[in-house]
Protein backbone atom coordinates (compact mmCIF):
# COMPACT_ATOMS: atom_id res chain seq x y z
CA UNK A 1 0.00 0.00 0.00
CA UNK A 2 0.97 3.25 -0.43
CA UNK A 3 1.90 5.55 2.72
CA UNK A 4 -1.54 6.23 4.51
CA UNK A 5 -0.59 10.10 5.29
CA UNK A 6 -0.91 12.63 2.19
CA UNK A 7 -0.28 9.28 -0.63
CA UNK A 8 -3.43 7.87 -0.53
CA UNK A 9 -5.30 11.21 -0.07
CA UNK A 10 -4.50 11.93 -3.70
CA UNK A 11 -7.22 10.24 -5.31
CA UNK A 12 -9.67 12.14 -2.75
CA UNK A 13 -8.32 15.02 -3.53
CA UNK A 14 -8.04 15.16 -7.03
CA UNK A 15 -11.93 13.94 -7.25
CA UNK A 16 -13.19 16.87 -4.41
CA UNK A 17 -11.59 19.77 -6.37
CA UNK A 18 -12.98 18.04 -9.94
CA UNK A 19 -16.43 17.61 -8.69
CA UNK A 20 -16.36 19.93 -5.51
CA UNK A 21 -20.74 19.81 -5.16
CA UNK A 22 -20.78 16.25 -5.79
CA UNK A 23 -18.41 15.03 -2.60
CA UNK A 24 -17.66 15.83 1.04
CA UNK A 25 -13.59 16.13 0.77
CA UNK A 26 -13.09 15.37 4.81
CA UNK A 27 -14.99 11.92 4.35
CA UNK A 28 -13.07 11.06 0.83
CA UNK A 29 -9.93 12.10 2.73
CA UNK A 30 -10.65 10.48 5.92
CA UNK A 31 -11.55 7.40 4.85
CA UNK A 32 -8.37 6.70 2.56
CA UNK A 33 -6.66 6.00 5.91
CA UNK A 34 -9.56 4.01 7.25
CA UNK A 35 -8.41 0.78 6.38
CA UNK A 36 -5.17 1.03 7.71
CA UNK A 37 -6.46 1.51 11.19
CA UNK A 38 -6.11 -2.49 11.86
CA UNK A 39 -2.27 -1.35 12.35
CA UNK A 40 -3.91 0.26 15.68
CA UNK A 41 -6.18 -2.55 17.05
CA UNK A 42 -3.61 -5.90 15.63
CA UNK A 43 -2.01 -5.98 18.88
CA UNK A 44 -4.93 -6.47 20.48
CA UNK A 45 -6.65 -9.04 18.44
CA UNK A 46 -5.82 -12.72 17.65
CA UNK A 47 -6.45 -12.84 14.03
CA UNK A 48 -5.48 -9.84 11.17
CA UNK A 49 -7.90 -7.29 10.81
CA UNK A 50 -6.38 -6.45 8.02
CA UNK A 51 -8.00 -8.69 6.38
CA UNK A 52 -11.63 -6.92 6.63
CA UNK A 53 -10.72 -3.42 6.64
CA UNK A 54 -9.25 -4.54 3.16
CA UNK A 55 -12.01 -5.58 1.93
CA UNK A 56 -15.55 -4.69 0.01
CA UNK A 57 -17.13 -6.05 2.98
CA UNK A 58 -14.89 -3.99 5.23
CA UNK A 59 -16.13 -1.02 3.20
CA UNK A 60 -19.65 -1.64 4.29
CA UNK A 61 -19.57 -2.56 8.16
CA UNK A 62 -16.45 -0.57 9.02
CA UNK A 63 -14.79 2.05 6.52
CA UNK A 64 -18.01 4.01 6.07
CA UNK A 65 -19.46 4.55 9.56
CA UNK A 66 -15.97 4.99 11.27
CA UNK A 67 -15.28 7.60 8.52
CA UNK A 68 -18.81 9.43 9.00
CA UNK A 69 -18.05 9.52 13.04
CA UNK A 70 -14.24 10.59 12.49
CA UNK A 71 -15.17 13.70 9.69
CA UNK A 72 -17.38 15.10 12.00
CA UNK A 73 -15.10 14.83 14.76
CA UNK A 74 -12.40 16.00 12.24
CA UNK A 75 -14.17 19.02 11.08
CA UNK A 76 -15.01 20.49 13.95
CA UNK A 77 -12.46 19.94 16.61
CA UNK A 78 -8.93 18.40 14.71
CA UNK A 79 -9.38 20.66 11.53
CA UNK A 80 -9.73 23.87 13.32
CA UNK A 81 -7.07 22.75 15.83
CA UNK A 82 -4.50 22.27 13.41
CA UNK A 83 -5.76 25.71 11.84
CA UNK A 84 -5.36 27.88 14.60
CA UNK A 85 -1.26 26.25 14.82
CA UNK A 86 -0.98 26.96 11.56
CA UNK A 87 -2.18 30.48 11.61
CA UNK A 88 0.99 31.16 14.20
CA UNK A 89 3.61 33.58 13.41
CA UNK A 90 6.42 31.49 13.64
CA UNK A 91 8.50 30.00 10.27
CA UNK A 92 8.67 27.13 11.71
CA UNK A 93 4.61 26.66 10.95
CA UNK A 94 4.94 27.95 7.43
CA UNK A 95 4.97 24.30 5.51
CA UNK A 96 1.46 24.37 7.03
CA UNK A 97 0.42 27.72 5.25
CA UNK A 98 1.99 26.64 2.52
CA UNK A 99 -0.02 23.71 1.53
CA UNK A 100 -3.71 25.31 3.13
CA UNK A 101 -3.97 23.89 6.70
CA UNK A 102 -4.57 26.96 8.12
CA UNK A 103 -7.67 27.38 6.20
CA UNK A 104 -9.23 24.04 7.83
CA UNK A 105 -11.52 25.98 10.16
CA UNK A 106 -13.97 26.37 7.38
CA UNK A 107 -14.20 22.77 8.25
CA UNK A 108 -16.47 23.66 11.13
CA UNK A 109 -18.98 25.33 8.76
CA UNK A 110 -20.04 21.87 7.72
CA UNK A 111 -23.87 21.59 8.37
CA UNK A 112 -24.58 17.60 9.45
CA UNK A 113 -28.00 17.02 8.05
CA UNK A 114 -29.57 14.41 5.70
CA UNK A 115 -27.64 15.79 2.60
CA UNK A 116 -24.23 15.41 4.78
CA UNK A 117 -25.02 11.56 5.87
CA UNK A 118 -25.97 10.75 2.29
CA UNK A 119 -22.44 12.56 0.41
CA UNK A 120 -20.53 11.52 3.45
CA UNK A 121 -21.46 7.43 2.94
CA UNK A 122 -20.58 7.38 -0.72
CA UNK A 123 -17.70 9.56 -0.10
CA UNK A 124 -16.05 7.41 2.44
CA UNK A 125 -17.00 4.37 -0.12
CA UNK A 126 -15.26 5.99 -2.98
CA UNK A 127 -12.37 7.17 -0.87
CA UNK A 128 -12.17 3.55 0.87
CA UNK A 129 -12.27 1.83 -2.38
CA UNK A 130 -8.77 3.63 -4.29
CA UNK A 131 -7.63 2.86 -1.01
CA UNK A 132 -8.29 -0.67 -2.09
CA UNK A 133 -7.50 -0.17 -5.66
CA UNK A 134 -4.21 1.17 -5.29
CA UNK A 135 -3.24 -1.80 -2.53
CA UNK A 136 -4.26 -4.81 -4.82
CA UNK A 137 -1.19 -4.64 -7.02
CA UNK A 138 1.17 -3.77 -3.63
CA UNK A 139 0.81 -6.88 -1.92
CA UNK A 140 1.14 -10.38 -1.62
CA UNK A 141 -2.17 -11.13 -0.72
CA UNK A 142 -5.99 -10.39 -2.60
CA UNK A 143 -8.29 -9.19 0.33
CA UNK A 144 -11.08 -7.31 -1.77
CA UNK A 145 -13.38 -10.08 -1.73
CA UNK A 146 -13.07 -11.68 2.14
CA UNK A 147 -13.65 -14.24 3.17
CA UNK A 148 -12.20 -15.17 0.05
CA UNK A 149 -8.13 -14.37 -0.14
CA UNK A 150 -6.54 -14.91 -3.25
CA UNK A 151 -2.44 -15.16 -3.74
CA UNK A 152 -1.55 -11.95 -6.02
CA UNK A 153 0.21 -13.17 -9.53
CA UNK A 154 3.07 -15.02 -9.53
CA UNK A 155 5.01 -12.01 -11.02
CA UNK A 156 4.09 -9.81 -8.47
CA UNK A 157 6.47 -12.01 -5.61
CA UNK A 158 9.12 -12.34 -8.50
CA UNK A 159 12.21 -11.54 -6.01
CA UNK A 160 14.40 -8.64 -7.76
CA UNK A 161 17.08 -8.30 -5.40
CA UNK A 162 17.49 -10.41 -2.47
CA UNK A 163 19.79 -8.69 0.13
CA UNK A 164 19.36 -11.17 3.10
CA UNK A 165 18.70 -11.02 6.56
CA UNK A 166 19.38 -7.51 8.14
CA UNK A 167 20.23 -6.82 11.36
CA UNK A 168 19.33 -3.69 13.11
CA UNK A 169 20.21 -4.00 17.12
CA UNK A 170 17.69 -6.55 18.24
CA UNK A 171 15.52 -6.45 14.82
CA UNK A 172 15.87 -8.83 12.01
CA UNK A 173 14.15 -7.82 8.67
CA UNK A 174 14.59 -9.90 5.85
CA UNK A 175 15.36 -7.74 2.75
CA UNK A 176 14.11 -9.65 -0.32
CA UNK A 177 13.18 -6.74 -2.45
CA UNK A 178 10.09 -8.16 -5.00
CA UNK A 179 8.02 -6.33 -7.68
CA UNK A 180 4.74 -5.81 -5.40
CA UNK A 181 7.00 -3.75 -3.16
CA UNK A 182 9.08 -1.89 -5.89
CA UNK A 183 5.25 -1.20 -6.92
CA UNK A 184 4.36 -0.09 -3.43
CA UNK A 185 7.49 2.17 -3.59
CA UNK A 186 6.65 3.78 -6.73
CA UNK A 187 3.05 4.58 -5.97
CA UNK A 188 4.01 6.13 -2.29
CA UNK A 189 6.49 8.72 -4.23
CA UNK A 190 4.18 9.49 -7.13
CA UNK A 191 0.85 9.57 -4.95
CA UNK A 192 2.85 11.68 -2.59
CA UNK A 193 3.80 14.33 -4.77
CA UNK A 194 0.82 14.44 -6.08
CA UNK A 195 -1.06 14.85 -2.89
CA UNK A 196 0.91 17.88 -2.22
CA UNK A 197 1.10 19.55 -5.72
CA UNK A 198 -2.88 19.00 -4.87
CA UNK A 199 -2.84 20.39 -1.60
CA UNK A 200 -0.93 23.24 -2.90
CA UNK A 201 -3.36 24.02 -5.79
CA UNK A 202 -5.76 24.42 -3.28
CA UNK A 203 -4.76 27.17 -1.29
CA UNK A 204 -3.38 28.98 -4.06
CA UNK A 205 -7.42 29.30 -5.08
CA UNK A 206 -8.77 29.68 -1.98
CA UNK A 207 -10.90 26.61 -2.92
CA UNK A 208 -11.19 25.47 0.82
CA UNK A 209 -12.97 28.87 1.65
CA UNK A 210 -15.04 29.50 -1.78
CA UNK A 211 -16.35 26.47 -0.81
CA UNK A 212 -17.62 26.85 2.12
CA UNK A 213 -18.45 30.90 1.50
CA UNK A 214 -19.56 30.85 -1.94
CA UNK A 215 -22.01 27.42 -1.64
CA UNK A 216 -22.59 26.98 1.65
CA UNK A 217 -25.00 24.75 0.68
CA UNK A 218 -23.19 22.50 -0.73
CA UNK A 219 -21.88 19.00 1.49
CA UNK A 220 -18.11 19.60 1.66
């Protein structure tokens, strides 16, 4: 998979400033990193939960209602949080300005009626699902359809480089090198840069605050 912060927002973002009226951009955002919360609750459990929050069913009975409960939560404590540090005078909080975080206090304009549970479901769908899409080809495993799991193709685990067992202190990681995770390399950089050149494009526009000002009817 590709890195969880910024990489796999890219596909959210790219779809909320192409069809700004048609999404809520917190949910599609949001629930991108959704799946990846079974890194959180693993310990805890004695099987992987990886293996529903990366899947369609996961989508359903997880991804979506955790995402609707989170954007809320997001918009109108985290978002304006992170706004008002951003706002400070201080260089050292400039990155932030730079790519529009210091505009997320719009975020607290969002009105939560039926319009904003009905945008907000499909959004976190859509956003959950690249999630998915851009995972399948970045593992060894198929989770999409679970209970079934299916063993990616056989070029996929083709080994490019094996470099052995490394030893870091009390850590051993085994560095075989294979295409799924060259793949998983190349989509975190390109996703990444993308997120930002997105992120960027934003503030530049003031899109973040049109779209709250100028259509405040609109689910954002």
């Amino acid at each position: 998979m590709p890195s969880s912060i910024f990489s796999h927002q890219a596909p959210g973002l790219l779809l909320k400033i192409k069809y700004p009226r048609k999404f809520d951009g917190t949910a599609l955002c949001i629930s991108t990193l959704v799946p990846d919360f079974n890194l959180l609750v693993n310990p805890f459990l004695t099987f992987d939960f990886r293996n529903i929050t990366h899947s369609l069913l996961g989508l359903l009975i997880f991804t979506i209602p955790l995402t609707i409960i989170l954007t809320m939560l997001f918009s109108r404590y985290i978002g304006p949080f992170i706004a008002n540090i951003a706002k400070r005078g201080s260089r050292i909080y400039k990155p932030l300005r730079y790519y529009g975080l210091d505009e997320w206090d719009h975020l607290k304009k969002k009105k939560y009626n039926r319009r904003y549970f009905v945008v907000a479901s499909y959004s976190a769908f859509i956003g959950g699902l690249t999630h998915l899409l851009l995972d399948l080809p970045a593992h060894k495993y198929n989770l999409m359809f679970f209970p079934l799991v299916m063993l990616n193709p056989d070029f996929l685990l083709y080994s490019i480089k094996d470099f052995g067992i490394i030893t870091i202190g009390p850590i051993q990681y085994n560095a075989n090198l294979t295409v799924y995770q060259l793949i998983w390399f190349i989509e975190t950089l390109i996703t990444f840069v993308i997120a930002l050149y997105l992120l960027r494009y934003m503030k530049k526009r003031n899109l973040i605050k049109n779209w709250y000002e100028e259509i405040p009817e609109v689910s954002r």
